[in-house]
N, C-alpha and C. Protein backbone atom coordinates (compact mmCIF):
# COMPACT_ATOMS: atom_id res chain seq x y z
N UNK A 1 -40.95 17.03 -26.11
CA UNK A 1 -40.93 18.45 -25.81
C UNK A 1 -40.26 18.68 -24.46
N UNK A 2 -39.27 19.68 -24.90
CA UNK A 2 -38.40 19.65 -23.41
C UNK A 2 -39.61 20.61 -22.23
N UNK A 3 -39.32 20.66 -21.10
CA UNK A 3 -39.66 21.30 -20.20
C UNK A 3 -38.94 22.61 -19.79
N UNK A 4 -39.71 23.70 -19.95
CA UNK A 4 -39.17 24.91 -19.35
C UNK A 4 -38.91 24.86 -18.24
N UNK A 5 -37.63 25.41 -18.05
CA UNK A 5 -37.16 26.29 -17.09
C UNK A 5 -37.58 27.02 -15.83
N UNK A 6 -37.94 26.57 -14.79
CA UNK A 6 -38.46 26.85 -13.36
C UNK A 6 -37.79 26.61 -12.26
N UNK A 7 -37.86 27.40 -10.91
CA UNK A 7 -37.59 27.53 -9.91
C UNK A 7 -38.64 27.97 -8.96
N UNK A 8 -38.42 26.91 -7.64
CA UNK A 8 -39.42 27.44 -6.49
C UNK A 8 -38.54 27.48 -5.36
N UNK A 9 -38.58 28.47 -4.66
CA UNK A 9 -37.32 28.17 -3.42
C UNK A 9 -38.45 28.75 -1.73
N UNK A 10 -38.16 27.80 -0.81
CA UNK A 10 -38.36 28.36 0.09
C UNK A 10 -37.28 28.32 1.22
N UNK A 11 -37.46 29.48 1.61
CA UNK A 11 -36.57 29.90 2.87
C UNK A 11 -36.98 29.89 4.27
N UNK A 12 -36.71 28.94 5.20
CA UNK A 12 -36.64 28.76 6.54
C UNK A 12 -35.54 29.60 7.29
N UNK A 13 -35.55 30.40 7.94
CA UNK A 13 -34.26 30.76 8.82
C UNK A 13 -33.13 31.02 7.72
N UNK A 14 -31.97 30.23 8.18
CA UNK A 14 -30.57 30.13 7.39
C UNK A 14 -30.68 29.33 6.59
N UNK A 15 -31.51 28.42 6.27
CA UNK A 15 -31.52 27.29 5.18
C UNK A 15 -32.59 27.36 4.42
N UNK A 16 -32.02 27.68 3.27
CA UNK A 16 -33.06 27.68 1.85
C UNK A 16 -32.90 26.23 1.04
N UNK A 17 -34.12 25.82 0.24
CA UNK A 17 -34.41 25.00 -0.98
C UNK A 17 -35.01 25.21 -1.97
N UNK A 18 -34.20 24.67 -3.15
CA UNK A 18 -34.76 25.46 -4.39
C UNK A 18 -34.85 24.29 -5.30
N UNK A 19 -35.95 24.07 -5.34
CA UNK A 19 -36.63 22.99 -6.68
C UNK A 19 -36.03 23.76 -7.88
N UNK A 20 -35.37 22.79 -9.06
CA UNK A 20 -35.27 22.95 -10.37
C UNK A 20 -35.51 22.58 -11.12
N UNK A 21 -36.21 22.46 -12.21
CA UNK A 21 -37.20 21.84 -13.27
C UNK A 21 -36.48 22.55 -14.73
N UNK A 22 -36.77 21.68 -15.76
CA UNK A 22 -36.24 21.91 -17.03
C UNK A 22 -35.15 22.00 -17.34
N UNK A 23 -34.57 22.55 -18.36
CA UNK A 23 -32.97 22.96 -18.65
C UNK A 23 -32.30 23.80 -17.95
N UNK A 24 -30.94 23.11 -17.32
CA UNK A 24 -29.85 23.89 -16.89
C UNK A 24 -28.86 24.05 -17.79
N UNK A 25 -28.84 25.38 -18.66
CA UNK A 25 -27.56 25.51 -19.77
C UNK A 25 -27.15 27.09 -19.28
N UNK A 26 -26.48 26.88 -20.59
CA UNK A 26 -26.25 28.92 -20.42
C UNK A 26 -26.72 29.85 -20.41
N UNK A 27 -28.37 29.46 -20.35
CA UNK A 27 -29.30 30.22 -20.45
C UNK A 27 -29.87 30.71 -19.03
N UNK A 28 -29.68 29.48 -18.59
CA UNK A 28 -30.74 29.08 -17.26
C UNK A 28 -29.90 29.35 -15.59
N UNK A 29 -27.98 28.22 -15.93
CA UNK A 29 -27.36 28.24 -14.55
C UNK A 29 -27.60 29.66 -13.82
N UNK A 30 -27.18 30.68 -14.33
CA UNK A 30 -27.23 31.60 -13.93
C UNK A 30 -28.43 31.87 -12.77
N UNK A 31 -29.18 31.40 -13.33
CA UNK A 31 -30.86 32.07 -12.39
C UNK A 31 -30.49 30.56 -11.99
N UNK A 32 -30.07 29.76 -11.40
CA UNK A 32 -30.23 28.58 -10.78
C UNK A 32 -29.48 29.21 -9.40
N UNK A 33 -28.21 29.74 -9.83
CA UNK A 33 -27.23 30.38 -8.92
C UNK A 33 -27.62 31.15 -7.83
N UNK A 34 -28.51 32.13 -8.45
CA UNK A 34 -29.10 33.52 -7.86
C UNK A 34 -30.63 33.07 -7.14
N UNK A 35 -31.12 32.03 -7.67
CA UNK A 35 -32.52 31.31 -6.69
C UNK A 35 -31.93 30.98 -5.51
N UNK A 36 -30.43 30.11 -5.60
CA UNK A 36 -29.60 29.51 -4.62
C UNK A 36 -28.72 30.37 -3.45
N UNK A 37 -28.95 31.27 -3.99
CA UNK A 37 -28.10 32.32 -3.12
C UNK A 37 -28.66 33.40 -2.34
N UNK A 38 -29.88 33.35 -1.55
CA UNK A 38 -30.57 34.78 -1.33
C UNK A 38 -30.15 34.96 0.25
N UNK A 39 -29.66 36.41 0.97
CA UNK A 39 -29.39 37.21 2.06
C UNK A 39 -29.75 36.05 2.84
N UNK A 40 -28.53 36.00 3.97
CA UNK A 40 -28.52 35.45 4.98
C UNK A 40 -29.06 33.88 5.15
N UNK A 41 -28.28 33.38 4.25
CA UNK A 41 -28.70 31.76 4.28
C UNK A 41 -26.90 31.28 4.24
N UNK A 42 -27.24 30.51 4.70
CA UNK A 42 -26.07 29.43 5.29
C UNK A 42 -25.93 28.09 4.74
N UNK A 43 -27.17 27.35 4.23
CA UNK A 43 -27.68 26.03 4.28
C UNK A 43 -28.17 25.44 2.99
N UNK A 44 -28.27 24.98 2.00
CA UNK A 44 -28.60 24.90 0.81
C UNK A 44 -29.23 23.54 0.61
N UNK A 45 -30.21 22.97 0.41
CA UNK A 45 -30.52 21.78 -0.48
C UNK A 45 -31.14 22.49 -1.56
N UNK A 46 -30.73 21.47 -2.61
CA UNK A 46 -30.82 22.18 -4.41
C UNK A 46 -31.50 20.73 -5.06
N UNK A 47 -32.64 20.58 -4.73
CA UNK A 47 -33.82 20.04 -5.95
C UNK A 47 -33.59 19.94 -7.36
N UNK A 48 -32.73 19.21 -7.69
CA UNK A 48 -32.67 19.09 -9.44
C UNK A 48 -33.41 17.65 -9.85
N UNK A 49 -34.10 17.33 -9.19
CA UNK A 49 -34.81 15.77 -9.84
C UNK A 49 -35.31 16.13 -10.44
N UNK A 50 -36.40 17.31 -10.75
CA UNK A 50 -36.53 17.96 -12.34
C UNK A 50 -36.06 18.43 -13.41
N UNK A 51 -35.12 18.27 -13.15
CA UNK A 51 -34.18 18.95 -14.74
C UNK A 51 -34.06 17.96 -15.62
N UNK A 52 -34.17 17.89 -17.02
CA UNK A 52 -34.16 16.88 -17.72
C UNK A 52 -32.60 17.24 -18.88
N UNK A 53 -32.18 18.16 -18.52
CA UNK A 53 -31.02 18.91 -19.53
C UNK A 53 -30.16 18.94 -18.35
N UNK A 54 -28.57 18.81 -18.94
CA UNK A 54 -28.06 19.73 -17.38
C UNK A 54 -26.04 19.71 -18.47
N UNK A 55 -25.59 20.76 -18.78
CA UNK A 55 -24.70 20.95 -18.81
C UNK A 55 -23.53 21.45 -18.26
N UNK A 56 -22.40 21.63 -19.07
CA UNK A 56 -21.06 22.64 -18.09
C UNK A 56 -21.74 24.26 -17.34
N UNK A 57 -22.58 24.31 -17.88
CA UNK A 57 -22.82 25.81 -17.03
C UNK A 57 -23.31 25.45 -16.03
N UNK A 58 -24.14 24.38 -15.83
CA UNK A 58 -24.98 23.93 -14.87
C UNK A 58 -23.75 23.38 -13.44
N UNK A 59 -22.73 22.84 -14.18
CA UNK A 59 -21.60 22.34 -13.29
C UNK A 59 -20.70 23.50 -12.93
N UNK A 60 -20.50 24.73 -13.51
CA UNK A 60 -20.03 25.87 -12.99
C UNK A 60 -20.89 26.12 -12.02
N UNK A 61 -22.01 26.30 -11.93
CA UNK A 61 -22.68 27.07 -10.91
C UNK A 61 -22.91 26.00 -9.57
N UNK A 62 -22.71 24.95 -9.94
CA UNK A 62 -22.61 23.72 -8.80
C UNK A 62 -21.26 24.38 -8.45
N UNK A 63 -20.17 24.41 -8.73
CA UNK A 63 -18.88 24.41 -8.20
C UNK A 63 -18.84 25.73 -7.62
N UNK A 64 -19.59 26.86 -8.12
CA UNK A 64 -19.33 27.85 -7.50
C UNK A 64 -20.89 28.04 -6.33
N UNK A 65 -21.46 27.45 -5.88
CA UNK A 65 -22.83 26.90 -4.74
C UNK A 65 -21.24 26.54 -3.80
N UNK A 66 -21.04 25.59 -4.19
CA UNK A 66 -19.57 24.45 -3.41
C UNK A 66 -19.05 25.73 -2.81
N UNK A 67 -18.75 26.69 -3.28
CA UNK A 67 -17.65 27.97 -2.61
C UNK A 67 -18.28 28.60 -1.50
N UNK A 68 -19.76 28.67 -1.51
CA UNK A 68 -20.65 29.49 -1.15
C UNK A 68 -21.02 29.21 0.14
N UNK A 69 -20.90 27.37 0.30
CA UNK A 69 -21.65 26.66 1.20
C UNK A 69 -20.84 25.69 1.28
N UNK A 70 -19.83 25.78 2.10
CA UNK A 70 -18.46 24.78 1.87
C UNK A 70 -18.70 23.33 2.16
N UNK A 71 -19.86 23.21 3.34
CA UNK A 71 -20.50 22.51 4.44
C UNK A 71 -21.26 21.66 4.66
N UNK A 72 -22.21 22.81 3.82
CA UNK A 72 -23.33 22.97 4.26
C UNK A 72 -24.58 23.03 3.01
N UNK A 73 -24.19 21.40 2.06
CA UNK A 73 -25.10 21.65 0.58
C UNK A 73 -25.21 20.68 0.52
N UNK A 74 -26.45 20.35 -0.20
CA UNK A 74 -26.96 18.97 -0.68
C UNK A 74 -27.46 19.02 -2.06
N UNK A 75 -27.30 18.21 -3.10
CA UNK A 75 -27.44 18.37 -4.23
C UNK A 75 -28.66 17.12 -4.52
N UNK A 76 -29.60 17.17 -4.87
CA UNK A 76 -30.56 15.82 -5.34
C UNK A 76 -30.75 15.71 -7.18
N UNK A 77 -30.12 15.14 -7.70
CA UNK A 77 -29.69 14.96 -8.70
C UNK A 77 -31.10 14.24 -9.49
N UNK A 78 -31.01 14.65 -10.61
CA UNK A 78 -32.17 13.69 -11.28
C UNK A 78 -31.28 12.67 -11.98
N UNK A 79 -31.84 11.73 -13.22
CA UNK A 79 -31.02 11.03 -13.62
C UNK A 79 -30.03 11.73 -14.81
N UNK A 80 -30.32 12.66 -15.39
CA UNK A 80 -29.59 13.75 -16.12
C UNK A 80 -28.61 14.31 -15.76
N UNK A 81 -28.74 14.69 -14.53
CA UNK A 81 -27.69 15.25 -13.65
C UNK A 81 -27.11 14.93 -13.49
N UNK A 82 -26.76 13.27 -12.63
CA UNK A 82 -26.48 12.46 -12.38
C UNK A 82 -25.18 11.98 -13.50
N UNK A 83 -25.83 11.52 -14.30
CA UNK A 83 -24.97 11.42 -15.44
C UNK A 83 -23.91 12.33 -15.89
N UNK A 84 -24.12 13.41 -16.13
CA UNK A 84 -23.68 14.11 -16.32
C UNK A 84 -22.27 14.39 -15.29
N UNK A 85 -22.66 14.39 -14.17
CA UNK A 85 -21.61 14.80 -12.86
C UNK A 85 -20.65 13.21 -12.74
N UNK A 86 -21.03 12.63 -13.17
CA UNK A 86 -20.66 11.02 -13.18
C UNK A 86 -19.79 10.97 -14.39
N UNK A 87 -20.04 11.56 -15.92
CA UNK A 87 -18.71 11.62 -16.55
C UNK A 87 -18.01 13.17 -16.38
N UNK A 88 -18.37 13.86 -15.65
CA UNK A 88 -17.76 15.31 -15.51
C UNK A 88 -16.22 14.70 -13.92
N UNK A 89 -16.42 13.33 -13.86
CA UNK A 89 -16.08 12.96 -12.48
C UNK A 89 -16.28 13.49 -10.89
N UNK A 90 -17.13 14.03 -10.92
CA UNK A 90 -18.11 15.06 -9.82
C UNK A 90 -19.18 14.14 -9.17
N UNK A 91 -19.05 12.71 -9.61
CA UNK A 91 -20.32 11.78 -9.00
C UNK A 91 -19.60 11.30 -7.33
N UNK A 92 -19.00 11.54 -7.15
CA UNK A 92 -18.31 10.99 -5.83
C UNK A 92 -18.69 12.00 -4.77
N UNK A 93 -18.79 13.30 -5.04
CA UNK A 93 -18.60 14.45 -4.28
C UNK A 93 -20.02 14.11 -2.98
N UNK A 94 -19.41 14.45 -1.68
CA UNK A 94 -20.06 14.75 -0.11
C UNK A 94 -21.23 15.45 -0.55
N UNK A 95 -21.48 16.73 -1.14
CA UNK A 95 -22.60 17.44 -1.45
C UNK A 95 -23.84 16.54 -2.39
N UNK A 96 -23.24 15.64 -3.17
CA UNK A 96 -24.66 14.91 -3.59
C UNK A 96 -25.06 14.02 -3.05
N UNK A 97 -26.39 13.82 -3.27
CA UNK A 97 -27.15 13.09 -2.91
C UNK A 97 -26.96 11.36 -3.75
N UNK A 98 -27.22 10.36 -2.69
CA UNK A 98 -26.43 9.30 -3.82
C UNK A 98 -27.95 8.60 -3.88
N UNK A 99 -28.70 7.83 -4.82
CA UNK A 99 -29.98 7.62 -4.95
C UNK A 99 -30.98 6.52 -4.17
């Protein structure tokens, strides 16, 4: 049984983190995006060691985080993710986290 879909984010100052749990598809990137993006933040670490799904929408909204936070992002990948960004050729990238 897959795991729903959740987000917890807290915001310090300019730097927010947002735990992600369950499926990232076309259902979900979207609200992954908009957890990731709230007024006056600068700073991003993005919690995906919970996601057990993670597709191309999920990698659109990574690439467009990348636009957002040129700098200034950290990605913590679960092993789904991981994979995924690893044949998407995106496993090399400065913003993730390597395990």
């Amino acid at each position: 049984m897959d795991q729903e879909f959740s987000t917890r984010v807290s915001q310090a100052g300019d730097q927010v983190t947002v735990w992600v749990a369950g499926e990232v598809d076309m259902a979900t990137a979207d609200l992954m995006y908009k957890a990731a993006t709230p007024e006056g933040v600068r700073e991003l670490t993005l919690d995906l060691t919970g996601v057990t799904f993670f597709d191309s929408a999920g990698i659109h909204a990574l690439i467009r985080l990348t636009g957002r936070y040129p700098e200034a992002m950290t990605v913590l990948p679960s092993h789904a993710v991981r994979r995924v960004l690893d044949i998407a050729g995106l496993g090399d990238q400065g913003w993730l986290s390597r395990p």
